[in-house]
PDB file of N, CA and C in Angstrom:
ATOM      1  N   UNK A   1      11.844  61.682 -37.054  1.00  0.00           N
ATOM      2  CA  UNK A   1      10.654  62.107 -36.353  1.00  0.00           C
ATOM      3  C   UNK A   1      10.853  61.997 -34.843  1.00  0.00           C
ATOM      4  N   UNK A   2      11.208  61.084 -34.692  1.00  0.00           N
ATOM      5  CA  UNK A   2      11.427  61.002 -32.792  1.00  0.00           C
ATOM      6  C   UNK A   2      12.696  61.862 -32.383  1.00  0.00           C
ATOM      7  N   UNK A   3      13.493  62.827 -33.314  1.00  0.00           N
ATOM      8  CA  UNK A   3      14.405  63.619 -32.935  1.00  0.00           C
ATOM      9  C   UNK A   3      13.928  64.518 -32.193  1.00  0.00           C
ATOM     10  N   UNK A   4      13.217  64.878 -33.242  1.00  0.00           N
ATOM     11  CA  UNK A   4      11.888  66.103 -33.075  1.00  0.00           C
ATOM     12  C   UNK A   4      10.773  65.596 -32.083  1.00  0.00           C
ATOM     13  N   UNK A   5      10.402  64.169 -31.644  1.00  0.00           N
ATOM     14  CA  UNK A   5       9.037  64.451 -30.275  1.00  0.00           C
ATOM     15  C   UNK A   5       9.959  64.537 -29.061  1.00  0.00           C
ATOM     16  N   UNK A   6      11.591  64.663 -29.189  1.00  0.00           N
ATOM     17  CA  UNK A   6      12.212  64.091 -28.258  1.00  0.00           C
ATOM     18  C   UNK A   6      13.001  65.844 -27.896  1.00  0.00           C
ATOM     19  N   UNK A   7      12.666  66.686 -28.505  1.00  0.00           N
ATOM     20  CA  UNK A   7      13.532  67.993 -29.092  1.00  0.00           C
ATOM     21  C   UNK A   7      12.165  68.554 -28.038  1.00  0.00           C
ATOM     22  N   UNK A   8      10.980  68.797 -29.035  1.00  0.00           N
ATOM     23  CA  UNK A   8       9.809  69.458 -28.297  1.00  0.00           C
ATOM     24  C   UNK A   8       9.463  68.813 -26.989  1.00  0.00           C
ATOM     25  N   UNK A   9       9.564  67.366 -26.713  1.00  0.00           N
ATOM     26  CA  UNK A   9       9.398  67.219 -25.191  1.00  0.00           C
ATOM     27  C   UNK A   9      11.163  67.726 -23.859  1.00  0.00           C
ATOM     28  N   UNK A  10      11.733  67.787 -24.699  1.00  0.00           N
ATOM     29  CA  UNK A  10      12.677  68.647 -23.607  1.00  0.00           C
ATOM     30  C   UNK A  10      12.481  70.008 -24.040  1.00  0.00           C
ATOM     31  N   UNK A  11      12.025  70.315 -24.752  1.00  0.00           N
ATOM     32  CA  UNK A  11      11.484  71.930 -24.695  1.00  0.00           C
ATOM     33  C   UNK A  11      10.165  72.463 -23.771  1.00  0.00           C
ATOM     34  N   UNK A  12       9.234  71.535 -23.970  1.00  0.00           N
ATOM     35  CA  UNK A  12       8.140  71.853 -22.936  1.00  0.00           C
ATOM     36  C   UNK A  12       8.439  71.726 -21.207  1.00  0.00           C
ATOM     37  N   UNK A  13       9.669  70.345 -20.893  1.00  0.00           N
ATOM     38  CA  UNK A  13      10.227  70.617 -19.549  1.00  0.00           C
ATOM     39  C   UNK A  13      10.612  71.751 -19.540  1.00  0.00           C
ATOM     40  N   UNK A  14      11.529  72.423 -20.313  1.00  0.00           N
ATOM     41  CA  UNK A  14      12.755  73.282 -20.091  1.00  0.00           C
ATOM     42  C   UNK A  14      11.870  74.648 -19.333  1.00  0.00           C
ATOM     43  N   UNK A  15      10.999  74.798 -20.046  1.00  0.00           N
ATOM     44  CA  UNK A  15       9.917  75.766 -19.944  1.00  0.00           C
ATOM     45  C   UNK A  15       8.992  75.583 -18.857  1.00  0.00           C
ATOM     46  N   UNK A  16       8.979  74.727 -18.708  1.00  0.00           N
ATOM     47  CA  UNK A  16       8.206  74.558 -17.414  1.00  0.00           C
ATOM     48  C   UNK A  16       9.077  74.853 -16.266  1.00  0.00           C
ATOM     49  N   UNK A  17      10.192  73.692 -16.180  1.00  0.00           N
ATOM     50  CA  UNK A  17      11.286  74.436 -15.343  1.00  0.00           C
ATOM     51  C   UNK A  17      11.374  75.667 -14.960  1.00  0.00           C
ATOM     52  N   UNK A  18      11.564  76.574 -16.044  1.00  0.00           N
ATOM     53  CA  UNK A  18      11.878  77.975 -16.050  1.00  0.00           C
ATOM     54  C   UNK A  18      10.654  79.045 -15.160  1.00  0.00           C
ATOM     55  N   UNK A  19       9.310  78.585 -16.007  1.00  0.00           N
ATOM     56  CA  UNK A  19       8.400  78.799 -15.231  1.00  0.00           C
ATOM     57  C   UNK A  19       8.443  78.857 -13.724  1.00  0.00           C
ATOM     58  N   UNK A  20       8.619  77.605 -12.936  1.00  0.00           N
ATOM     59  CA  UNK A  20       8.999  77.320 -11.832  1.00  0.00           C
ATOM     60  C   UNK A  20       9.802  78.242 -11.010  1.00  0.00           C
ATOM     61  N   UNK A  21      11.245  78.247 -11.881  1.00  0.00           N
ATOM     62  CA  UNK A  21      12.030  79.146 -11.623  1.00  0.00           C
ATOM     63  C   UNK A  21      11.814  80.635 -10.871  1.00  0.00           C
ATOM     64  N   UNK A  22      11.174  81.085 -11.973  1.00  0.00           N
ATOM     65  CA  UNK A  22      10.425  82.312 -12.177  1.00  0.00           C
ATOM     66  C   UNK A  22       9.541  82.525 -11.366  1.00  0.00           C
ATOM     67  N   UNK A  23       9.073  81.475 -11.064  1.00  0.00           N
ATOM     68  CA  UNK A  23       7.899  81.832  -9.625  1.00  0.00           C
ATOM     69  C   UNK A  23       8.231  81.852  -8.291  1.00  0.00           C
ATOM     70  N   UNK A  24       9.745  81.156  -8.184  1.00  0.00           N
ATOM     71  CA  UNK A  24      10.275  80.891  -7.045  1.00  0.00           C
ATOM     72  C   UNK A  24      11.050  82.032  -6.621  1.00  0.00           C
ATOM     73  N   UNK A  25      11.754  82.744  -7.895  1.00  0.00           N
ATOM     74  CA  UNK A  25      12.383  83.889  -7.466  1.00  0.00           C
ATOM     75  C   UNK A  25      11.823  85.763  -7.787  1.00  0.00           C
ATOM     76  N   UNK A  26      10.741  85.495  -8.244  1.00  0.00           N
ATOM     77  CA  UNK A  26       9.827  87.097  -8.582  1.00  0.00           C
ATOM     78  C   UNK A  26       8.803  86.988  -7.617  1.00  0.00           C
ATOM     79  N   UNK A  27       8.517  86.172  -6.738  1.00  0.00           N
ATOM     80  CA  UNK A  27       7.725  85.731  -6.194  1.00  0.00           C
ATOM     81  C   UNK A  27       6.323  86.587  -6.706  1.00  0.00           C
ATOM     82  N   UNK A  28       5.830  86.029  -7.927  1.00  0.00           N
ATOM     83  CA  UNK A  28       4.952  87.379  -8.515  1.00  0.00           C
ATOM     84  C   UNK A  28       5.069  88.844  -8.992  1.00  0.00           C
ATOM     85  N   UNK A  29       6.314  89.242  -9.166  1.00  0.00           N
ATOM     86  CA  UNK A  29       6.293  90.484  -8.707  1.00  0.00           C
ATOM     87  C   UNK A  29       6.387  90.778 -10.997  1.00  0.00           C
ATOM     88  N   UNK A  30       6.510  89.984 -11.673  1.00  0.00           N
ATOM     89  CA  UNK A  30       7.088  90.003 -12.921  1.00  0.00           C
ATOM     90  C   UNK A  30       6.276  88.654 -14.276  1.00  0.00           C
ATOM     91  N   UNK A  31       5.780  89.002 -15.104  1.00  0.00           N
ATOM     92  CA  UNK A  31       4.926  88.488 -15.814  1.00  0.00           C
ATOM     93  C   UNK A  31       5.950  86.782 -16.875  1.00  0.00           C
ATOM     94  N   UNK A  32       7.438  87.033 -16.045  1.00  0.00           N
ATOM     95  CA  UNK A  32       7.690  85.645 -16.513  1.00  0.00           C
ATOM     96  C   UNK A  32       7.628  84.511 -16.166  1.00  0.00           C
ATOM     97  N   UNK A  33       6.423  84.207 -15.608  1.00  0.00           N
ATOM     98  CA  UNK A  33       6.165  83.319 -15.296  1.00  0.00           C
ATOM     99  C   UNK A  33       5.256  82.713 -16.367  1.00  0.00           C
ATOM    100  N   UNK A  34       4.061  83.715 -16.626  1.00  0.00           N
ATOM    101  CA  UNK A  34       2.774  83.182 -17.469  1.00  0.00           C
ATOM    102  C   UNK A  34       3.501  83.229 -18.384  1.00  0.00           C
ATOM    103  N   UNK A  35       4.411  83.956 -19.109  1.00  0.00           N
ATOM    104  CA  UNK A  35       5.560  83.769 -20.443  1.00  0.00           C
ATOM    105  C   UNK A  35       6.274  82.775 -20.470  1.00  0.00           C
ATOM    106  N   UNK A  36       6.556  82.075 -19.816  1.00  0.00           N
ATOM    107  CA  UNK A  36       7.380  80.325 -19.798  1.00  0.00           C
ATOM    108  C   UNK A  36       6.193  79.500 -19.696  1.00  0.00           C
ATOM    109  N   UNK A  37       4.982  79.501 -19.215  1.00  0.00           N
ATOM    110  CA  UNK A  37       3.611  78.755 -19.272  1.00  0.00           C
ATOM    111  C   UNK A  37       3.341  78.554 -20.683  1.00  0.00           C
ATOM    112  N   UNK A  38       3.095  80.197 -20.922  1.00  0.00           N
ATOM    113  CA  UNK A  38       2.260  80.173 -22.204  1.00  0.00           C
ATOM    114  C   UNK A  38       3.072  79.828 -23.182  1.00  0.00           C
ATOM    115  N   UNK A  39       4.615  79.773 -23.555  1.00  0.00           N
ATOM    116  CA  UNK A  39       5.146  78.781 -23.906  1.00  0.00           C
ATOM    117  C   UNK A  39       5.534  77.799 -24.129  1.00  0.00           C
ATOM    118  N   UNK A  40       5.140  77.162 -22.744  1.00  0.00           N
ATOM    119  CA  UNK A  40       4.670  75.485 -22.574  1.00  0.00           C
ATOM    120  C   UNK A  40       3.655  74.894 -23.710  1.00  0.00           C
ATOM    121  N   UNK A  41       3.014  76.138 -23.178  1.00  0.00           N
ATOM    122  CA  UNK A  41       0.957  75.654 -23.970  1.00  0.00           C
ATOM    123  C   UNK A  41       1.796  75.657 -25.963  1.00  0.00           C
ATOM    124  N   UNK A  42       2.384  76.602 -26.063  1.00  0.00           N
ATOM    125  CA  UNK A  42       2.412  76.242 -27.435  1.00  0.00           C
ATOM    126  C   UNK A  42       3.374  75.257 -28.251  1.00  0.00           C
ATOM    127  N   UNK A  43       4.237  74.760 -27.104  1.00  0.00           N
ATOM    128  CA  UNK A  43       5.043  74.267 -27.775  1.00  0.00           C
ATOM    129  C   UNK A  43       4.263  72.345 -27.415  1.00  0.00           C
ATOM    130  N   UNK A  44       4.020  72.270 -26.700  1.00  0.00           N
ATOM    131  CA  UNK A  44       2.328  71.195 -26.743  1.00  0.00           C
ATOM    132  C   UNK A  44       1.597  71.062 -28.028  1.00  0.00           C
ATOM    133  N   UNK A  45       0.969  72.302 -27.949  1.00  0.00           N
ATOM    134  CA  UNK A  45      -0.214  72.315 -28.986  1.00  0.00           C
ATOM    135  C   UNK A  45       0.628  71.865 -30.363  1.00  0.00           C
ATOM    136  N   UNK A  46       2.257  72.234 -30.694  1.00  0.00           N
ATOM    137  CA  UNK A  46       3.013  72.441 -31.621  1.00  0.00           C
ATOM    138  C   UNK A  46       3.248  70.929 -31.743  1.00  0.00           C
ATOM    139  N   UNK A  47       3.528  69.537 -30.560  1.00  0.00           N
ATOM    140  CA  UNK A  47       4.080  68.466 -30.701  1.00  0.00           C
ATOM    141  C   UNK A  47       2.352  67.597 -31.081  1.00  0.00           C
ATOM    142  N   UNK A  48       1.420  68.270 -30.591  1.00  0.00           N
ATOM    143  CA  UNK A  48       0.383  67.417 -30.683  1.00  0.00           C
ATOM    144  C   UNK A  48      -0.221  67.464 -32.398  1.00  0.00           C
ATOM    145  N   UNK A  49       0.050  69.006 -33.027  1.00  0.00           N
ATOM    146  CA  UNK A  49      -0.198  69.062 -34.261  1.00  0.00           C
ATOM    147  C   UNK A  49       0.749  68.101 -35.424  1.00  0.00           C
ATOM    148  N   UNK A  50       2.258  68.123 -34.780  1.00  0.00           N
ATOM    149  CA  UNK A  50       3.670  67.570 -35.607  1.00  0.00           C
ATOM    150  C   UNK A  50       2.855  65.929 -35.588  1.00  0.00           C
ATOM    151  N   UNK A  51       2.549  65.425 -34.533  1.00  0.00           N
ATOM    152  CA  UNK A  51       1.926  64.392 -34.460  1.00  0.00           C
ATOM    153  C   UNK A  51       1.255  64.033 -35.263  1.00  0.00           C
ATOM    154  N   UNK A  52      -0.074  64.376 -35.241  1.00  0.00           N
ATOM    155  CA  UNK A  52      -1.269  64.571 -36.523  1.00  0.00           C
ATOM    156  C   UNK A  52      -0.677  64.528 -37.656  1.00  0.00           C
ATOM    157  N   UNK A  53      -0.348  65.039 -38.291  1.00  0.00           N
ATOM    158  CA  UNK A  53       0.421  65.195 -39.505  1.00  0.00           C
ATOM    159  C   UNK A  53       1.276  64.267 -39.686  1.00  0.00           C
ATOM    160  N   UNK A  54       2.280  63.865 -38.731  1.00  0.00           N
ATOM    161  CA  UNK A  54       3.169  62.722 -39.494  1.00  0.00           C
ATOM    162  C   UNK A  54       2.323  61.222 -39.222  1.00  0.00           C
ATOM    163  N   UNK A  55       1.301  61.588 -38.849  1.00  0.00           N
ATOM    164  CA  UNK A  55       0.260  60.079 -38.289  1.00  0.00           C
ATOM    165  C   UNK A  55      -0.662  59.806 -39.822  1.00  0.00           C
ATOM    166  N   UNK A  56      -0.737  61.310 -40.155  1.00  0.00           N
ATOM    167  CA  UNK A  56      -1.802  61.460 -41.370  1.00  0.00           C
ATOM    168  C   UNK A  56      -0.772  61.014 -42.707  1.00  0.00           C
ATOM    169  N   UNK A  57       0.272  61.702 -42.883  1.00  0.00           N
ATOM    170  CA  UNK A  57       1.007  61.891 -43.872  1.00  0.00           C
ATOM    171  C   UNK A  57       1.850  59.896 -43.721  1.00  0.00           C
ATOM    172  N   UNK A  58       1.828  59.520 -42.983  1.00  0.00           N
ATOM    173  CA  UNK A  58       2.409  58.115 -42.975  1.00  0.00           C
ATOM    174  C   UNK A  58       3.635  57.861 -42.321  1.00  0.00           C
ATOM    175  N   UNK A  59       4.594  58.823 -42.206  1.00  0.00           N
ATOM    176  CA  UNK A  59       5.771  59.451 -41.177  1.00  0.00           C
ATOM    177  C   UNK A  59       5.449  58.388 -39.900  1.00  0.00           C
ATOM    178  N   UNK A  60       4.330  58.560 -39.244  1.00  0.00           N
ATOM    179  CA  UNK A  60       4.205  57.553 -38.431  1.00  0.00           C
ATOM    180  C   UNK A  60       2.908  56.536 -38.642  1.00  0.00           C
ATOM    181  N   UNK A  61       3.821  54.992 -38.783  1.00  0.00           N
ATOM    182  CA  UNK A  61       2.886  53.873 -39.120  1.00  0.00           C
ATOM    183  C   UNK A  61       1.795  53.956 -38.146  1.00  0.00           C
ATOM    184  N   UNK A  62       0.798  53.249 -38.661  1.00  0.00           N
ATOM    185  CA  UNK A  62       0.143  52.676 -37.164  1.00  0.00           C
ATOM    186  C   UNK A  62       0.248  51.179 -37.300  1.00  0.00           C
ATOM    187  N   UNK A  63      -0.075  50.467 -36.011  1.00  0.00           N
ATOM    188  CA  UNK A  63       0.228  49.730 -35.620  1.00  0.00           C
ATOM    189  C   UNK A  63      -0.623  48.255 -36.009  1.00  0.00           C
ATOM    190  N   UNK A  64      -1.863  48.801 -36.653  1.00  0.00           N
ATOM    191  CA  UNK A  64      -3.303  47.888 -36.278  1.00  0.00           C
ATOM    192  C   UNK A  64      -3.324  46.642 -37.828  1.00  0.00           C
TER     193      UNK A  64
END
């Protein structure tokens, strides 16, 4: 499990990065920017759901 929060959190940098990238050198002129964003947003929404589920399913203990 922490392969994977450790996989999707260098995926959401990578993308953000890129984003960055993309803004620094299209200076607007090209829609990859909101396309490395809006890839951010899902690959988030994707670690926050993997979460839920291995929290629900027992994958991850809790602590209490």
């Amino acid at each position: 499990m922490k392969i994977f929060v450790f996989l999707f959190i260098a995926l959401i940098i990578g993308s953000l990065a890129s984003a960055l990238f993309f803004m620094v050198k299209d200076r607007g002129a090209s829609t990859r920017t909101v396309r490395a964003l809006t890839w951010r947003v899902v690959f988030s929404i994707a670690l926050f759901a993997m979460l839920m589920l291995g929290f629900h399913f027992g994958f991850i203990p809790s602590k209490i």
